[in-house]
N, C-alpha and C. Protein backbone atom coordinates (compact mmCIF):
# COMPACT_ATOMS: atom_id res chain seq x y z
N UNK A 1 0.83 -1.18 0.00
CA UNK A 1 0.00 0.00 0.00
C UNK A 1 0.88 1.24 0.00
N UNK A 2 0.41 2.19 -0.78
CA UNK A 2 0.87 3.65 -0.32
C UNK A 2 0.55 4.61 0.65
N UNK A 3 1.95 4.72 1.29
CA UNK A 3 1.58 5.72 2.54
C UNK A 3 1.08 6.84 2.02
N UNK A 4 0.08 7.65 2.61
CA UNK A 4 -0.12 8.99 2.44
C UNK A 4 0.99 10.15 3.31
N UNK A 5 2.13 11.13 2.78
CA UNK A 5 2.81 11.05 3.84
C UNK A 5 1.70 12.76 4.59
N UNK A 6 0.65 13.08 3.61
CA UNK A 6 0.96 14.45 4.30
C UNK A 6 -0.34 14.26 5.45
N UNK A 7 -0.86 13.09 5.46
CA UNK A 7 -1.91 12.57 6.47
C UNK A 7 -1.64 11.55 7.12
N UNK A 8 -0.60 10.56 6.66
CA UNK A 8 -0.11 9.76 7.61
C UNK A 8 -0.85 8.15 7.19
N UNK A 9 -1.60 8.40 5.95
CA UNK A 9 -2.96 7.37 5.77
C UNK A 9 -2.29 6.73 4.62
N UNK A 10 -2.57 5.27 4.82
CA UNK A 10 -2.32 4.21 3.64
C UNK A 10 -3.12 4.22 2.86
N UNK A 11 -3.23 4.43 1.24
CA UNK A 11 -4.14 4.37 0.18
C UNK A 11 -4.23 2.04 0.10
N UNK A 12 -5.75 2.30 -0.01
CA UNK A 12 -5.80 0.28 0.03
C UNK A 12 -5.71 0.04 -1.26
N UNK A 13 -5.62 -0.68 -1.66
CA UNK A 13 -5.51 -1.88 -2.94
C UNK A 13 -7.51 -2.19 -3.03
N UNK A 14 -7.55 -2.39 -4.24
CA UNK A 14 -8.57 -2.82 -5.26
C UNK A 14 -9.03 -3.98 -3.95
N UNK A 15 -7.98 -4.45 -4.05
CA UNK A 15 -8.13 -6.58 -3.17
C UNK A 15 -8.32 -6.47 -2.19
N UNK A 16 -7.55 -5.13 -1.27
CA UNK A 16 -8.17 -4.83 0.52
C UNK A 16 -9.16 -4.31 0.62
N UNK A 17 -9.83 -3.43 -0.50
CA UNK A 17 -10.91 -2.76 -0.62
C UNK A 17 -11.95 -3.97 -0.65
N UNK A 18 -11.78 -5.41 -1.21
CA UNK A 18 -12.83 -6.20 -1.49
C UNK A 18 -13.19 -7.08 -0.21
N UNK A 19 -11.64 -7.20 -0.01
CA UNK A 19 -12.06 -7.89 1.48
C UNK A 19 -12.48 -7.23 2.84
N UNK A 20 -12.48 -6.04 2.39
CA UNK A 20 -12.94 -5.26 3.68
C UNK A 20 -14.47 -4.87 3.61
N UNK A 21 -14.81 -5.84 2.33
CA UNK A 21 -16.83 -5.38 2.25
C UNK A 21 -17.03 -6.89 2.65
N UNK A 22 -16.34 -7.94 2.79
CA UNK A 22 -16.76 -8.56 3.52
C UNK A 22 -17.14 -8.76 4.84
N UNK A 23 -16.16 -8.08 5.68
CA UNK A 23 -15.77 -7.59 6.96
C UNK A 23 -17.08 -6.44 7.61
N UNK A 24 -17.63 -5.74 6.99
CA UNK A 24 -18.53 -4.51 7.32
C UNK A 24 -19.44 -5.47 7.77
N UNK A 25 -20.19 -4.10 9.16
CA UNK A 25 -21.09 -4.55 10.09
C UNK A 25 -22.17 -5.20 9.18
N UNK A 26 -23.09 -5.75 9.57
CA UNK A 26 -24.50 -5.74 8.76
C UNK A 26 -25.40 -5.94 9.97
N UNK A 27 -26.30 -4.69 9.76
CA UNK A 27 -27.35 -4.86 10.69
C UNK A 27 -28.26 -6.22 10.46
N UNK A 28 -28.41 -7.11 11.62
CA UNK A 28 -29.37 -8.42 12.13
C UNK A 28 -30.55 -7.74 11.70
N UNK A 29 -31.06 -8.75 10.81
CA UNK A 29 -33.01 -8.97 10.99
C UNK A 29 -33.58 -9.53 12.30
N UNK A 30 -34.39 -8.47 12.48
CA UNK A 30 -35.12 -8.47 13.64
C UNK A 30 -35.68 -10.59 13.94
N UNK A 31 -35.92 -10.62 14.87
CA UNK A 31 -36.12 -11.89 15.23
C UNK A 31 -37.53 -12.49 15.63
N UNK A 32 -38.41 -12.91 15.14
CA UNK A 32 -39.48 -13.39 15.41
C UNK A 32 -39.72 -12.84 16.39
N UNK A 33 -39.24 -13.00 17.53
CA UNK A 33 -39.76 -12.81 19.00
C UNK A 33 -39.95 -11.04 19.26
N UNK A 34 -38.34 -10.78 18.53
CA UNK A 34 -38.41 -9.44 18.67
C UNK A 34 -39.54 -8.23 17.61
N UNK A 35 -40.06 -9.28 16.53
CA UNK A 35 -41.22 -8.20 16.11
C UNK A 35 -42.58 -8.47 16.63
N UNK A 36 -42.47 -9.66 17.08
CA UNK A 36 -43.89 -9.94 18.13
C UNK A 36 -43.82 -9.32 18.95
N UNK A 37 -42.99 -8.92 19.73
CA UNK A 37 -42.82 -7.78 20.24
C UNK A 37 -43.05 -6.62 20.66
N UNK A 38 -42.17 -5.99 19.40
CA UNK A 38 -42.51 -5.20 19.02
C UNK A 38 -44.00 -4.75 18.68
N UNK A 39 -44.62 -5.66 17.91
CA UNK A 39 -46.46 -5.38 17.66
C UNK A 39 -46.81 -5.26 18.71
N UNK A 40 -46.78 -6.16 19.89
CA UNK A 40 -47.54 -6.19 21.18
C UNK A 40 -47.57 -4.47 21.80
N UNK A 41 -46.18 -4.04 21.61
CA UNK A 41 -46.15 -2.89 22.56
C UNK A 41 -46.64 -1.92 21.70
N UNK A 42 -46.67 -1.70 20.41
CA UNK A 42 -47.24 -0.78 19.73
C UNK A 42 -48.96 -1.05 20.00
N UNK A 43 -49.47 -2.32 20.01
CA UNK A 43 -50.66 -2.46 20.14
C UNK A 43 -51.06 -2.22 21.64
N UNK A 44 -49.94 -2.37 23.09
CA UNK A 44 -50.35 -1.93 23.85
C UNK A 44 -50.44 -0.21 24.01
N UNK A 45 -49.69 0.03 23.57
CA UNK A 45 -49.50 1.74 23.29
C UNK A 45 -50.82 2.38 22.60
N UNK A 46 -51.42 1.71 21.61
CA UNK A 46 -52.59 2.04 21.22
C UNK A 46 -53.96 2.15 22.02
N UNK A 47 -54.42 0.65 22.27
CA UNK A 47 -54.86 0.26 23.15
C UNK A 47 -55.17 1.36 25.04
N UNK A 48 -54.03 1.96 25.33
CA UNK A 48 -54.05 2.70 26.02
C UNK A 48 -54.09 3.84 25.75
N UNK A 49 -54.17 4.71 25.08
CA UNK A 49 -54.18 6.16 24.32
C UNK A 49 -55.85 5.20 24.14
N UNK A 50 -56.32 4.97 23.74
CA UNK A 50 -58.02 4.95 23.22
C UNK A 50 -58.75 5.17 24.34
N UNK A 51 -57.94 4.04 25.72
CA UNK A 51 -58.56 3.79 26.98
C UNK A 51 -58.94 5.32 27.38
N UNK A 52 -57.66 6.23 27.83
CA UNK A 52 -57.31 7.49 28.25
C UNK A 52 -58.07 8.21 27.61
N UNK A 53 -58.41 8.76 26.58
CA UNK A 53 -59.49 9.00 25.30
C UNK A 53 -60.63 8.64 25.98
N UNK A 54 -61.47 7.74 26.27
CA UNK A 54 -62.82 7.15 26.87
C UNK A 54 -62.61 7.55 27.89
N UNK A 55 -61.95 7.19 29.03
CA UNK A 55 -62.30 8.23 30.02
C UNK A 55 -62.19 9.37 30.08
N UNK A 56 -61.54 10.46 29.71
CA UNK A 56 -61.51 11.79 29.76
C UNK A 56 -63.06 12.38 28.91
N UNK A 57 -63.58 11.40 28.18
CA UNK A 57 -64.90 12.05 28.14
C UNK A 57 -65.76 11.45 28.90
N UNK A 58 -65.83 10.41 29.79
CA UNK A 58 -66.56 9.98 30.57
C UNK A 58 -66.10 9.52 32.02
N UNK A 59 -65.46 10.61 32.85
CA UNK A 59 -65.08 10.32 34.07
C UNK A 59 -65.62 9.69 35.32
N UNK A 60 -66.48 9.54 35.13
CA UNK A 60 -66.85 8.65 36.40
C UNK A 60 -66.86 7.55 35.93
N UNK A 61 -66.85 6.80 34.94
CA UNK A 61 -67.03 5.43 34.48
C UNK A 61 -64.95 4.83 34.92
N UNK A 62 -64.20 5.48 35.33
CA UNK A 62 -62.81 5.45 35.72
C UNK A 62 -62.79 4.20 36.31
N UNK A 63 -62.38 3.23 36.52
CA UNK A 63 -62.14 1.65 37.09
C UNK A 63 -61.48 2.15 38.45
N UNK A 64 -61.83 1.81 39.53
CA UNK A 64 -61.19 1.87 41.04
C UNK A 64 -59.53 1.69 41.22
């Protein structure tokens, strides 16, 4: 490789350049469990915003 001298940085080769796209992170697909999950809490998140919604127009009906 060639040093870069006025940065101090090695220029890579064609061939280190190829093997280094093997090497790169790759973000994981989510995992069964983790998008069931995921739905549940978005559906609990919903689910509660509607609740909060119904009572604020009907306050005494509020569960103990």
């Amino acid at each position: 490789m060639i040093k870069d001298r006025a940065f101090g940085r090695q220029d890579s080769t064609a061939a280190a350049r190829e093997a280094n796209k093997m090497f790169r992170k790759v973000e994981a697909a989510p995992s069964e469990h983790a998008k069931a999950d995921k739905a549940f809490q978005a559906n609990r998140e919903r689910l509660k915003a509607e609740r909060l919604a119904r009572e604020s127009k009907h306050p005494a009906n509020k569960a103990r």
